[in-house]
PDB file of N, CA and C in Angstrom:
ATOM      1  N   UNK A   1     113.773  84.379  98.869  1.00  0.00           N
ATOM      2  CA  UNK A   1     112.793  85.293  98.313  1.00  0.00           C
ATOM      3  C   UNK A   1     112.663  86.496  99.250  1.00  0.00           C
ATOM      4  N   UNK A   2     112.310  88.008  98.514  1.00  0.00           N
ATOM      5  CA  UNK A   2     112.197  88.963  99.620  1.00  0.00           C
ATOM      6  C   UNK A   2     111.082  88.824 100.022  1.00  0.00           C
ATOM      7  N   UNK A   3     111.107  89.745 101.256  1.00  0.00           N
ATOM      8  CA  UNK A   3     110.070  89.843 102.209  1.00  0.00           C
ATOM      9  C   UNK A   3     109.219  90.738 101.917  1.00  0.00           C
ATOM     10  N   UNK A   4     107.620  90.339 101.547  1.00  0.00           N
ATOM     11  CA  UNK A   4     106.892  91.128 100.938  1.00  0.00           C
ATOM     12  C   UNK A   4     106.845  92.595 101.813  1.00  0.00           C
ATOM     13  N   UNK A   5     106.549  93.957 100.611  1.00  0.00           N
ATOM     14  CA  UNK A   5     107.005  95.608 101.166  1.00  0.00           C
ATOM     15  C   UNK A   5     105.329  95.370 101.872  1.00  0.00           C
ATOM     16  N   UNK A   6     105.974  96.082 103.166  1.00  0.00           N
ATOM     17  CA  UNK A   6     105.069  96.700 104.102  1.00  0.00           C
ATOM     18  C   UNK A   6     104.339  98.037 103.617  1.00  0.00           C
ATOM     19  N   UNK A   7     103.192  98.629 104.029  1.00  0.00           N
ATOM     20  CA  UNK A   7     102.956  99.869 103.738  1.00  0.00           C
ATOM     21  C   UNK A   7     103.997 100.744 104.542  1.00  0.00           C
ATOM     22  N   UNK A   8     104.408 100.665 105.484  1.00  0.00           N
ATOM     23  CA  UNK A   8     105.355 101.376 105.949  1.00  0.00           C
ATOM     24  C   UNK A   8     106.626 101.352 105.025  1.00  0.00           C
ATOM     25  N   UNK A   9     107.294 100.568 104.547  1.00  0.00           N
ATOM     26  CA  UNK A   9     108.581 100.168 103.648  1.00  0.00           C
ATOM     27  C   UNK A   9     108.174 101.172 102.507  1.00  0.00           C
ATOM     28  N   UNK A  10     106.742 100.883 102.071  1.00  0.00           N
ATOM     29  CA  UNK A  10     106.585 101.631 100.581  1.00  0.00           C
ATOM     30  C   UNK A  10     106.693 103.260 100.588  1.00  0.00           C
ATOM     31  N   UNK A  11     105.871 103.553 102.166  1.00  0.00           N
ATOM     32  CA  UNK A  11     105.544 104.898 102.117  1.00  0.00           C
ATOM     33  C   UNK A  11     107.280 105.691 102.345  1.00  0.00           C
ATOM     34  N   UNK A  12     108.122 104.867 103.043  1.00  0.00           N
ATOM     35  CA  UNK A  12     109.359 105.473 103.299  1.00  0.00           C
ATOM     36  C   UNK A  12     110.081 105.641 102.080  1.00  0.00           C
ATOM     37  N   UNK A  13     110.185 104.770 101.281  1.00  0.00           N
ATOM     38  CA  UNK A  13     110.523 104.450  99.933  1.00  0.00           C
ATOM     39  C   UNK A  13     110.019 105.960  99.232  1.00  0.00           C
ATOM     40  N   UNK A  14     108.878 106.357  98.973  1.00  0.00           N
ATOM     41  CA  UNK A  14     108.360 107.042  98.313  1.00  0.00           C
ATOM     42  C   UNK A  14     108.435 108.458  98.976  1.00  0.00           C
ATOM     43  N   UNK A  15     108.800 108.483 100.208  1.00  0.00           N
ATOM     44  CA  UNK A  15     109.258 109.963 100.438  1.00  0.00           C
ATOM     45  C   UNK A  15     110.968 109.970  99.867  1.00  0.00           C
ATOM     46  N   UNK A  16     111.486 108.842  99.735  1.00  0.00           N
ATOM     47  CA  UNK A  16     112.816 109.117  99.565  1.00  0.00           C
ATOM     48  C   UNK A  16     113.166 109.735  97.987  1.00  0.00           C
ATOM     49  N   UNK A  17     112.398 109.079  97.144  1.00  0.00           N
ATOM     50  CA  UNK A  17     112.380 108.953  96.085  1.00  0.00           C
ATOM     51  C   UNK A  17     111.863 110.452  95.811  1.00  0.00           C
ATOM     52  N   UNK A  18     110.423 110.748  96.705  1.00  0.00           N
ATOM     53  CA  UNK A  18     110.483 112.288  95.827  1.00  0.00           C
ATOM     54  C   UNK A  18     111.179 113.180  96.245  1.00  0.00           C
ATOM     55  N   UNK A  19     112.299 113.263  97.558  1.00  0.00           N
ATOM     56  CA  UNK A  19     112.928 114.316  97.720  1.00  0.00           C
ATOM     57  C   UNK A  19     114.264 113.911  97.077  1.00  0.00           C
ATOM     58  N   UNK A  20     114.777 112.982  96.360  1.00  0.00           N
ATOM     59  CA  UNK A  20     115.604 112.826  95.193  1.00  0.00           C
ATOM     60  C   UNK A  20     115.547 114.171  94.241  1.00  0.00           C
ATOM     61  N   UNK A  21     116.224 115.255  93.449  1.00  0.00           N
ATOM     62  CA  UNK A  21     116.349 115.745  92.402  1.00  0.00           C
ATOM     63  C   UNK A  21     115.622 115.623  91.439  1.00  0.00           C
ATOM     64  N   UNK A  22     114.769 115.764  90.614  1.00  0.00           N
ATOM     65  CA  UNK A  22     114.344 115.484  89.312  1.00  0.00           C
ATOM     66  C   UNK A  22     115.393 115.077  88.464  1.00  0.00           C
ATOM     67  N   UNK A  23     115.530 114.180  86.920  1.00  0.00           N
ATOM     68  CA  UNK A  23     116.349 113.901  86.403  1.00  0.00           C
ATOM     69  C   UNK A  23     115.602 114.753  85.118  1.00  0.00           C
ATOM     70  N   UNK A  24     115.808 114.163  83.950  1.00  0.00           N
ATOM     71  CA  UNK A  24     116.797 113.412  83.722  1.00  0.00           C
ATOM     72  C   UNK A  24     118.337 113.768  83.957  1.00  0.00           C
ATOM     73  N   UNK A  25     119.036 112.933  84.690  1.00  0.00           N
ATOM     74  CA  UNK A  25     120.614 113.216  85.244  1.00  0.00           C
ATOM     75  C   UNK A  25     121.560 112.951  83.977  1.00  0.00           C
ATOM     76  N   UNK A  26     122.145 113.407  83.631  1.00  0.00           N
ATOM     77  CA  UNK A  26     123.155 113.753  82.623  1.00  0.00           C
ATOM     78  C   UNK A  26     124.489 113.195  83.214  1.00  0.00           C
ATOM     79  N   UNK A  27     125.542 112.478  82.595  1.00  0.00           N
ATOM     80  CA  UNK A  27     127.141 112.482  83.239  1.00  0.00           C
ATOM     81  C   UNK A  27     127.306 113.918  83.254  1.00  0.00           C
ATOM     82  N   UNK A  28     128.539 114.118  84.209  1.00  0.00           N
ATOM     83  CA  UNK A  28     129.252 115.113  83.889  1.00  0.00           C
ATOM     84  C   UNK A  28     130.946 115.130  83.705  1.00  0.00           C
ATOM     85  N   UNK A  29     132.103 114.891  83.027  1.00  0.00           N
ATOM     86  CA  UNK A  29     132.807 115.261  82.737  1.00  0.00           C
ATOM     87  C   UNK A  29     134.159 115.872  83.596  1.00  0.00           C
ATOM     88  N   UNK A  30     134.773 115.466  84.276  1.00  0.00           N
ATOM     89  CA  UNK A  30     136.051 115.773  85.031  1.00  0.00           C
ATOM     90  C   UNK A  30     137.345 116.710  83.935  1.00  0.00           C
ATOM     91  N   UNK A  31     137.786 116.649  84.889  1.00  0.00           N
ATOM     92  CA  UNK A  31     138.806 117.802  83.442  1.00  0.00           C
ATOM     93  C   UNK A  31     139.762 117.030  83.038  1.00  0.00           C
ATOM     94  N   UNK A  32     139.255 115.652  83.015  1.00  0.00           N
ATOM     95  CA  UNK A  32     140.271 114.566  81.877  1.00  0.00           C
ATOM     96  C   UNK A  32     139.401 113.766  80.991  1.00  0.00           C
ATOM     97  N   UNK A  33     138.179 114.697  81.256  1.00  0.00           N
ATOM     98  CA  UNK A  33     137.314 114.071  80.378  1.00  0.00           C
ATOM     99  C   UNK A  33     136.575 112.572  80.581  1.00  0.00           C
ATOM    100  N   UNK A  34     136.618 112.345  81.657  1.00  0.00           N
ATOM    101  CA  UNK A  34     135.857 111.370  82.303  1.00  0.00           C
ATOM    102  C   UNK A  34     134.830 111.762  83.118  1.00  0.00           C
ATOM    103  N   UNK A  35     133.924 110.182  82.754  1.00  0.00           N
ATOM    104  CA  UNK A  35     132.751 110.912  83.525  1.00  0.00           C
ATOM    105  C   UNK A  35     132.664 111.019  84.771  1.00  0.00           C
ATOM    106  N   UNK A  36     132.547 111.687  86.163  1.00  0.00           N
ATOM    107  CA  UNK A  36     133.051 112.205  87.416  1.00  0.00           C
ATOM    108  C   UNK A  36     131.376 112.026  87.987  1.00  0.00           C
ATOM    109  N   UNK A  37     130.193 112.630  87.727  1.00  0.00           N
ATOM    110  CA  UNK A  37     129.193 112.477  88.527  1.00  0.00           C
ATOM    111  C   UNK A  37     128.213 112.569  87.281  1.00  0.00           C
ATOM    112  N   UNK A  38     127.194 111.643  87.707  1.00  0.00           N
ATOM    113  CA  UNK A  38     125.764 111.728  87.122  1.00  0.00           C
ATOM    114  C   UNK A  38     124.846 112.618  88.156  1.00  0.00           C
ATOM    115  N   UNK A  39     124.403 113.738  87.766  1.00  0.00           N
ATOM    116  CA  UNK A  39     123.335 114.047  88.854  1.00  0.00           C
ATOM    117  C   UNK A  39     123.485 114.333  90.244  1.00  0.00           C
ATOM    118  N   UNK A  40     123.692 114.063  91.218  1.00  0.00           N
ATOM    119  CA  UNK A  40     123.934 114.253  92.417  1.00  0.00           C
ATOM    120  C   UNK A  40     124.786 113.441  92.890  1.00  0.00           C
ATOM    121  N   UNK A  41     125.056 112.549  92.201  1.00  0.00           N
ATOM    122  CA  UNK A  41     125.934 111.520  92.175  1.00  0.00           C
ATOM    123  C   UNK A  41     127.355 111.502  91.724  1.00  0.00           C
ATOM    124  N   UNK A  42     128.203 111.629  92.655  1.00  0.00           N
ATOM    125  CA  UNK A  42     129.685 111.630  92.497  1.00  0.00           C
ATOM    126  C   UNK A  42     130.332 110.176  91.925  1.00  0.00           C
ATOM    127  N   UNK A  43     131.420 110.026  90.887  1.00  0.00           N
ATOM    128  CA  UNK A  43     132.174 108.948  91.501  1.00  0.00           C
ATOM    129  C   UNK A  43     133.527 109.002  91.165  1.00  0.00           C
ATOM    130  N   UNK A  44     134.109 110.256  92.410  1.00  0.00           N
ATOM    131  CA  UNK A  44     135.337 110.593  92.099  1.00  0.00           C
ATOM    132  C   UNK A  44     136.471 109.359  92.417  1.00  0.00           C
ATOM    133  N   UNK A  45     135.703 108.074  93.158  1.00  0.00           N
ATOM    134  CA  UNK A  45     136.996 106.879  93.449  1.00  0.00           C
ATOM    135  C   UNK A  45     137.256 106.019  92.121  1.00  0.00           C
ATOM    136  N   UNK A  46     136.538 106.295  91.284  1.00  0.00           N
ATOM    137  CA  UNK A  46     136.572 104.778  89.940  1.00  0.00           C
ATOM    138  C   UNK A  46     137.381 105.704  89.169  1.00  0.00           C
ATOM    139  N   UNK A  47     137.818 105.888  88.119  1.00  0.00           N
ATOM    140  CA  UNK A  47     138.397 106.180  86.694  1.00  0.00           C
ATOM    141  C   UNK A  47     138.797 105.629  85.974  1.00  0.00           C
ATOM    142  N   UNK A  48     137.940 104.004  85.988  1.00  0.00           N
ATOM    143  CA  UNK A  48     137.976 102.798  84.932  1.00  0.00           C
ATOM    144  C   UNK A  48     136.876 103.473  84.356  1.00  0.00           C
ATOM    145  N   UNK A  49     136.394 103.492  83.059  1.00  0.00           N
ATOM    146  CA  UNK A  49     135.406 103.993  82.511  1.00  0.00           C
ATOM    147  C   UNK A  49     134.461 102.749  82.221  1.00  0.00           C
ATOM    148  N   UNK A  50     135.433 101.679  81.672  1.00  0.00           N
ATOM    149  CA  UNK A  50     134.215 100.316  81.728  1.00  0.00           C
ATOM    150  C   UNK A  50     133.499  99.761  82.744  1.00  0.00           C
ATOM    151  N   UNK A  51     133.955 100.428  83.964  1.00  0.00           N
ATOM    152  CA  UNK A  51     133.269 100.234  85.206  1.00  0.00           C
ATOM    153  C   UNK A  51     132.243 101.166  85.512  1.00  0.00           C
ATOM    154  N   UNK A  52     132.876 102.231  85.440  1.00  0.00           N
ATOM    155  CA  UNK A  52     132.230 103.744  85.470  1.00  0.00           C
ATOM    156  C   UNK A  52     130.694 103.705  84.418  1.00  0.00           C
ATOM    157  N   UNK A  53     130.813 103.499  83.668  1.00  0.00           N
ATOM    158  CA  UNK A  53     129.852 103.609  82.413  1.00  0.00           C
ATOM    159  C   UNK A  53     128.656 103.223  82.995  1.00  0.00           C
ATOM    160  N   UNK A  54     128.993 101.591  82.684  1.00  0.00           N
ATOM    161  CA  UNK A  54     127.515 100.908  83.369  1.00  0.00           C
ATOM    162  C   UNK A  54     126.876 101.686  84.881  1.00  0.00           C
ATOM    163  N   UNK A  55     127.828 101.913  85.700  1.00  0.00           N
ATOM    164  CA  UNK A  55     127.047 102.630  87.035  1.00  0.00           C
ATOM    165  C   UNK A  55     126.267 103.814  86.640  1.00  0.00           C
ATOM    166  N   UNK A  56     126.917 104.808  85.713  1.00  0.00           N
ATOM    167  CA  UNK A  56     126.063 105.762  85.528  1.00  0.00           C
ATOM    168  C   UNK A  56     124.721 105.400  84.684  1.00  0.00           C
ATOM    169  N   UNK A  57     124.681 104.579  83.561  1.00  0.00           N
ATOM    170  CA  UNK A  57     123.633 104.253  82.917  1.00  0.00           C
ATOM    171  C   UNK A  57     122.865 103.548  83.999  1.00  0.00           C
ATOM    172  N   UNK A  58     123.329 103.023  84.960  1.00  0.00           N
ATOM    173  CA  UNK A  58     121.900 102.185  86.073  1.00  0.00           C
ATOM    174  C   UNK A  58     121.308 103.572  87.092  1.00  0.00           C
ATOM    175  N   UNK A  59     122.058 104.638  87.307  1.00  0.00           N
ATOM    176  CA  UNK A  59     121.997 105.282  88.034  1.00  0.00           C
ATOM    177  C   UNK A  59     121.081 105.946  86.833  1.00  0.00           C
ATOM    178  N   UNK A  60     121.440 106.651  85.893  1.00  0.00           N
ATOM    179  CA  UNK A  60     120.420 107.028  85.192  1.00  0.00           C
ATOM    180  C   UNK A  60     119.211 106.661  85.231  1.00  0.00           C
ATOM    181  N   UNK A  61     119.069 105.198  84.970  1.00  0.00           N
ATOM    182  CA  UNK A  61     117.793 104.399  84.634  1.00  0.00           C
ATOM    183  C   UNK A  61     117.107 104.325  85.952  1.00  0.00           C
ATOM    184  N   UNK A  62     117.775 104.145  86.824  1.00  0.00           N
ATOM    185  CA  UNK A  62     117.406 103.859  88.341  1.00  0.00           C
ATOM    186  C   UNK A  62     116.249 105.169  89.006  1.00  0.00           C
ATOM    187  N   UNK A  63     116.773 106.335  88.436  1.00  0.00           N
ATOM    188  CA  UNK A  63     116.092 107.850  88.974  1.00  0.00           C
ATOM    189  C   UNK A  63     114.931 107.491  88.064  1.00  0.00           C
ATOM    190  N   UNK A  64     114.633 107.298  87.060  1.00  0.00           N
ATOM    191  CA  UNK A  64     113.417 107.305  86.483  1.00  0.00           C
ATOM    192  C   UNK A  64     112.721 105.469  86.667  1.00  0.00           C
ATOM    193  N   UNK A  65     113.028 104.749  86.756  1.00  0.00           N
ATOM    194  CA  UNK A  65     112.307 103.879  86.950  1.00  0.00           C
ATOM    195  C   UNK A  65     111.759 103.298  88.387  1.00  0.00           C
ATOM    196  N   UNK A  66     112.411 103.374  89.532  1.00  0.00           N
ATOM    197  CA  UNK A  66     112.431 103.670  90.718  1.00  0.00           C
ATOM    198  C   UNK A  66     110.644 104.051  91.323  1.00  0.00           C
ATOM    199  N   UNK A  67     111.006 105.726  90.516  1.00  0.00           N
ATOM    200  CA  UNK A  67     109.415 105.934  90.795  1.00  0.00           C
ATOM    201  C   UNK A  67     108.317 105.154  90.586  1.00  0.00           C
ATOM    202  N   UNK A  68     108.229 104.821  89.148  1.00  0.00           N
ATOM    203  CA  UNK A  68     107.254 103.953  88.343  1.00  0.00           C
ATOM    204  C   UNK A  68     107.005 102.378  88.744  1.00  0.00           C
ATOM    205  N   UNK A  69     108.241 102.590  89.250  1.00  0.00           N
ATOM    206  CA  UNK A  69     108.210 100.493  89.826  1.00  0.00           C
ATOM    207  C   UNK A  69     107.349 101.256  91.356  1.00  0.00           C
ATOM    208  N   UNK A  70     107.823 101.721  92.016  1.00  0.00           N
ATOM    209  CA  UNK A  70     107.017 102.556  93.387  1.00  0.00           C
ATOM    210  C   UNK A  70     105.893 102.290  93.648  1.00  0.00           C
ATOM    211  N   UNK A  71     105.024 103.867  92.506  1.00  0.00           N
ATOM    212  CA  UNK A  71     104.417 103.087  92.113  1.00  0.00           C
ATOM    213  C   UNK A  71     103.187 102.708  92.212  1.00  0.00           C
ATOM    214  N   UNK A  72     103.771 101.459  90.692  1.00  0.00           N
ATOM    215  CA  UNK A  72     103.052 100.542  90.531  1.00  0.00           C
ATOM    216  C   UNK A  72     102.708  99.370  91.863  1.00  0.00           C
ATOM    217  N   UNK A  73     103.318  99.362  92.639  1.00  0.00           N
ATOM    218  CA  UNK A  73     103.569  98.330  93.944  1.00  0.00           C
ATOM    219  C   UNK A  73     102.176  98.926  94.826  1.00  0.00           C
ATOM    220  N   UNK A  74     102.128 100.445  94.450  1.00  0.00           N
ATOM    221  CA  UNK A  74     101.176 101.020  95.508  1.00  0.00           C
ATOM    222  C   UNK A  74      99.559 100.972  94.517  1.00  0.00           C
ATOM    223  N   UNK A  75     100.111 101.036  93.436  1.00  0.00           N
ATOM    224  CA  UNK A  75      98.358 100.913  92.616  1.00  0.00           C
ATOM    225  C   UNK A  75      97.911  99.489  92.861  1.00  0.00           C
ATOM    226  N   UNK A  76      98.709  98.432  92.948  1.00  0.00           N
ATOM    227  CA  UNK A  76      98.523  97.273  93.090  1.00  0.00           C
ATOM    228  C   UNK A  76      98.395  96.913  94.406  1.00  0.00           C
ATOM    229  N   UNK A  77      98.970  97.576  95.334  1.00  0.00           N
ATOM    230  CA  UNK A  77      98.142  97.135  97.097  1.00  0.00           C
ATOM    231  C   UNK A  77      96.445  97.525  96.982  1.00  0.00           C
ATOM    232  N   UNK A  78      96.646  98.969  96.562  1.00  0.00           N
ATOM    233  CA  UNK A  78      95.065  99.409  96.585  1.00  0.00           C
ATOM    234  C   UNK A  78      94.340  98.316  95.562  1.00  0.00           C
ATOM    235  N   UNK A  79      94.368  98.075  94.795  1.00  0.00           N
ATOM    236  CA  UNK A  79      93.723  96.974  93.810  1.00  0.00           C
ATOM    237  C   UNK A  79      93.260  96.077  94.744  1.00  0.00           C
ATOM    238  N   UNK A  80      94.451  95.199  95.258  1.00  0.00           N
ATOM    239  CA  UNK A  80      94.392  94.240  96.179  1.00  0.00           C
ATOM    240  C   UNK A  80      93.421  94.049  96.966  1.00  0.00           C
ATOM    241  N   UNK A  81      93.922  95.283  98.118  1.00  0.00           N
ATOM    242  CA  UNK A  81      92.971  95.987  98.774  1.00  0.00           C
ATOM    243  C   UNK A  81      91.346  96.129  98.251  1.00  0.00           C
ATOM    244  N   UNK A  82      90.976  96.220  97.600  1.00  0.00           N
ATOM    245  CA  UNK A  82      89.337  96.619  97.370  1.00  0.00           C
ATOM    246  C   UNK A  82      89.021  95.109  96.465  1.00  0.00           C
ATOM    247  N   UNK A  83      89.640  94.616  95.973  1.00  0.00           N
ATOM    248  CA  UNK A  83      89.761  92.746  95.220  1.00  0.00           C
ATOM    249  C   UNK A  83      89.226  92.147  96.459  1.00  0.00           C
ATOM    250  N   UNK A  84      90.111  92.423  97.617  1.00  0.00           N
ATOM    251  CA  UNK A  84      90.071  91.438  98.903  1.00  0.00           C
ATOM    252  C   UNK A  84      88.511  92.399  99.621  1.00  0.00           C
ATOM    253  N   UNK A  85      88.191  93.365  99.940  1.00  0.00           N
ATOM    254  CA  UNK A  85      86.981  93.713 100.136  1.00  0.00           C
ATOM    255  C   UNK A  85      85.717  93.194  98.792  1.00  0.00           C
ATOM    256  N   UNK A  86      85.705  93.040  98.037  1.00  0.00           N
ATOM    257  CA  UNK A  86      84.341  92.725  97.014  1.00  0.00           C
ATOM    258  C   UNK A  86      84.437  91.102  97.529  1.00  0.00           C
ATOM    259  N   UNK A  87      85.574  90.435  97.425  1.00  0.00           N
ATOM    260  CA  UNK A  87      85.695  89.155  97.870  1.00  0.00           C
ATOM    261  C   UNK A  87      84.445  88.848  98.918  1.00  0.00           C
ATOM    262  N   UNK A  88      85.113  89.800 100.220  1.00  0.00           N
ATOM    263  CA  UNK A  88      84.578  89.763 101.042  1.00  0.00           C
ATOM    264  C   UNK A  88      82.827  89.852 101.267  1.00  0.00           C
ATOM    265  N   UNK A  89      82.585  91.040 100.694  1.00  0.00           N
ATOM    266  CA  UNK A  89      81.171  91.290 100.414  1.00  0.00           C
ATOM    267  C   UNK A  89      80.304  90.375  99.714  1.00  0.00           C
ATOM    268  N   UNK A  90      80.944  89.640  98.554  1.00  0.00           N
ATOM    269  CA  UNK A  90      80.705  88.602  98.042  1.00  0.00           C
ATOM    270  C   UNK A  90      79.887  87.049  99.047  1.00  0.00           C
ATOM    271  N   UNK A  91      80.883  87.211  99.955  1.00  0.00           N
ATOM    272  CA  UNK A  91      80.862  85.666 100.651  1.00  0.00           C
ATOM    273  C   UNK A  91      79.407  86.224 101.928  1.00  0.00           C
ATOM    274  N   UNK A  92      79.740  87.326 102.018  1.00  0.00           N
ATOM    275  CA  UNK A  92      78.541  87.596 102.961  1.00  0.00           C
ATOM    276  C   UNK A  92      77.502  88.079 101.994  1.00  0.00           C
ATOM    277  N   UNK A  93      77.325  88.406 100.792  1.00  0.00           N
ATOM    278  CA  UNK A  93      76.088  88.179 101.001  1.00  0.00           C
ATOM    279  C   UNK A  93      75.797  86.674 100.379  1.00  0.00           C
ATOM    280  N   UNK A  94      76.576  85.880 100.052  1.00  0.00           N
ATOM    281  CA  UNK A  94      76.281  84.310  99.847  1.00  0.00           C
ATOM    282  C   UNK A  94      75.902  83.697 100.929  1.00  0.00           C
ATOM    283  N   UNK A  95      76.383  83.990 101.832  1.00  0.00           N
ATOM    284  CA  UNK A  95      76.068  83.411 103.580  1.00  0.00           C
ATOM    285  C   UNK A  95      74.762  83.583 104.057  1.00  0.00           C
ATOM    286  N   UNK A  96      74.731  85.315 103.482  1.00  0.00           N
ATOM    287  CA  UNK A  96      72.952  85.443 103.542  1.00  0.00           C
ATOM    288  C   UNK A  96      72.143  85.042 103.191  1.00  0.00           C
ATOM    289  N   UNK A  97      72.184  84.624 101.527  1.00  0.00           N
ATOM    290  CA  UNK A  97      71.376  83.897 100.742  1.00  0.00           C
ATOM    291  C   UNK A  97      70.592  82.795 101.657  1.00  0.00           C
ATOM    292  N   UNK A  98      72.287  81.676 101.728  1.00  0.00           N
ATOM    293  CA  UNK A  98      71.731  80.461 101.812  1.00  0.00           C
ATOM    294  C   UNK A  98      71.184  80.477 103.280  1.00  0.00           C
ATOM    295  N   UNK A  99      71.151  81.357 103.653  1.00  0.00           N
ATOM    296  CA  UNK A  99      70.180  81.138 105.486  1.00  0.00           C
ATOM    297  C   UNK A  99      69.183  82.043 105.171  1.00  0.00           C
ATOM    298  N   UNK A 100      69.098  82.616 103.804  1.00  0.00           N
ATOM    299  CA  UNK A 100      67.505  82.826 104.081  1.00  0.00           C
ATOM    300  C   UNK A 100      67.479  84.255 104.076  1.00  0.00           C
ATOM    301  N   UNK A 101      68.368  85.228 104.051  1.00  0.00           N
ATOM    302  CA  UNK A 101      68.486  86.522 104.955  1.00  0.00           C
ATOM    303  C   UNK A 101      68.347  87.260 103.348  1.00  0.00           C
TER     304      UNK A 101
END
Protein backbone atom coordinates (compact mmCIF):
# COMPACT_ATOMS: atom_id res chain seq x y z
CA UNK A 1 0.00 0.00 0.00
CA UNK A 2 1.30 3.66 -0.64
CA UNK A 3 2.55 5.79 1.79
CA UNK A 4 0.04 8.22 2.85
CA UNK A 5 0.89 12.11 0.77
CA UNK A 6 2.56 14.38 3.14
CA UNK A 7 1.60 18.09 2.99
CA UNK A 8 4.90 18.59 1.66
CA UNK A 9 4.41 15.70 -1.27
CA UNK A 10 0.98 17.48 -2.05
CA UNK A 11 2.20 21.03 -2.06
CA UNK A 12 5.21 19.91 -4.50
CA UNK A 13 2.80 18.00 -6.56
CA UNK A 14 0.67 21.04 -7.03
CA UNK A 15 3.32 23.47 -7.98
CA UNK A 16 4.26 20.94 -10.60
CA UNK A 17 1.06 20.51 -11.96
CA UNK A 18 0.32 24.27 -12.29
CA UNK A 19 3.44 25.16 -14.06
CA UNK A 20 2.44 22.25 -16.57
CA UNK A 21 0.83 24.05 -19.89
CA UNK A 22 -2.85 24.33 -19.87
CA UNK A 23 -4.53 21.60 -22.04
CA UNK A 24 -6.65 20.59 -23.49
CA UNK A 25 -3.45 18.84 -25.39
CA UNK A 26 -4.33 17.75 -28.81
CA UNK A 27 -1.96 14.86 -30.78
CA UNK A 28 0.01 16.26 -33.23
CA UNK A 29 0.85 14.56 -36.45
CA UNK A 30 4.51 13.81 -37.89
CA UNK A 31 4.82 14.06 -41.64
CA UNK A 32 3.79 10.33 -41.96
CA UNK A 33 0.95 11.07 -40.34
CA UNK A 34 1.50 9.67 -37.05
CA UNK A 35 0.91 10.90 -33.97
CA UNK A 36 4.55 12.44 -32.83
CA UNK A 37 3.58 14.64 -29.61
CA UNK A 38 0.55 15.39 -27.48
CA UNK A 39 1.11 18.80 -25.94
CA UNK A 40 4.48 19.20 -24.68
CA UNK A 41 4.92 15.85 -24.96
CA UNK A 42 7.10 14.23 -27.57
CA UNK A 43 7.15 10.58 -28.61
CA UNK A 44 9.48 10.62 -31.37
CA UNK A 45 10.97 6.79 -30.15
CA UNK A 46 7.49 4.67 -30.62
CA UNK A 47 5.83 4.58 -34.23
CA UNK A 48 3.66 1.57 -33.22
CA UNK A 49 0.46 3.48 -33.14
CA UNK A 50 -1.30 0.72 -30.94
CA UNK A 51 1.17 1.58 -28.47
CA UNK A 52 1.34 5.17 -29.23
CA UNK A 53 -2.48 5.73 -28.99
CA UNK A 54 -3.21 4.61 -25.54
CA UNK A 55 -0.09 6.85 -24.17
CA UNK A 56 -1.45 9.83 -25.69
CA UNK A 57 -5.11 9.28 -24.53
CA UNK A 58 -3.57 8.74 -20.71
CA UNK A 59 -1.44 11.67 -21.25
CA UNK A 60 -4.42 13.53 -22.36
CA UNK A 61 -6.58 12.39 -19.50
CA UNK A 62 -3.69 12.62 -17.10
CA UNK A 63 -3.28 16.81 -17.71
CA UNK A 64 -6.83 17.23 -16.77
CA UNK A 65 -7.45 14.83 -14.12
CA UNK A 66 -4.20 15.12 -12.21
CA UNK A 67 -5.36 18.52 -11.06
CA UNK A 68 -8.80 17.46 -9.79
CA UNK A 69 -7.52 14.20 -8.11
CA UNK A 70 -4.81 17.07 -6.42
CA UNK A 71 -7.14 18.57 -5.43
CA UNK A 72 -9.52 16.76 -4.04
CA UNK A 73 -6.64 15.08 -1.66
CA UNK A 74 -6.16 18.76 -0.40
CA UNK A 75 -10.06 19.58 0.24
CA UNK A 76 -10.06 16.40 2.07
CA UNK A 77 -6.86 17.02 4.43
CA UNK A 78 -8.55 20.37 5.33
CA UNK A 79 -11.92 18.49 6.05
CA UNK A 80 -9.92 16.12 8.04
CA UNK A 81 -8.20 18.68 9.56
CA UNK A 82 -11.15 20.74 11.19
CA UNK A 83 -13.28 16.86 11.62
CA UNK A 84 -10.16 16.09 13.87
CA UNK A 85 -10.37 19.70 15.65
CA UNK A 86 -14.49 19.63 16.46
CA UNK A 87 -13.56 16.00 17.59
CA UNK A 88 -11.34 17.51 19.71
CA UNK A 89 -13.39 20.35 21.14
CA UNK A 90 -16.01 17.88 21.55
CA UNK A 91 -14.10 15.62 24.14
CA UNK A 92 -13.04 18.72 26.07
CA UNK A 93 -15.88 20.10 26.59
CA UNK A 94 -17.28 16.47 27.69
CA UNK A 95 -14.32 16.31 30.14
CA UNK A 96 -15.66 19.54 31.43
CA UNK A 97 -19.05 18.54 31.89
CA UNK A 98 -18.42 15.52 33.79
CA UNK A 99 -15.98 17.36 36.44
CA UNK A 100 -18.30 19.89 36.88
CA UNK A 101 -16.57 22.77 34.86
Amino acid sequence: MPEPISPDYLRKTQNIVASVPVGPWEPTSNDYGLPDSCGPISYLECFDGTVQQPVIQFVQHAREALPRYVGEVSRQANEIKLLKATIEQMRTADRGARHGR
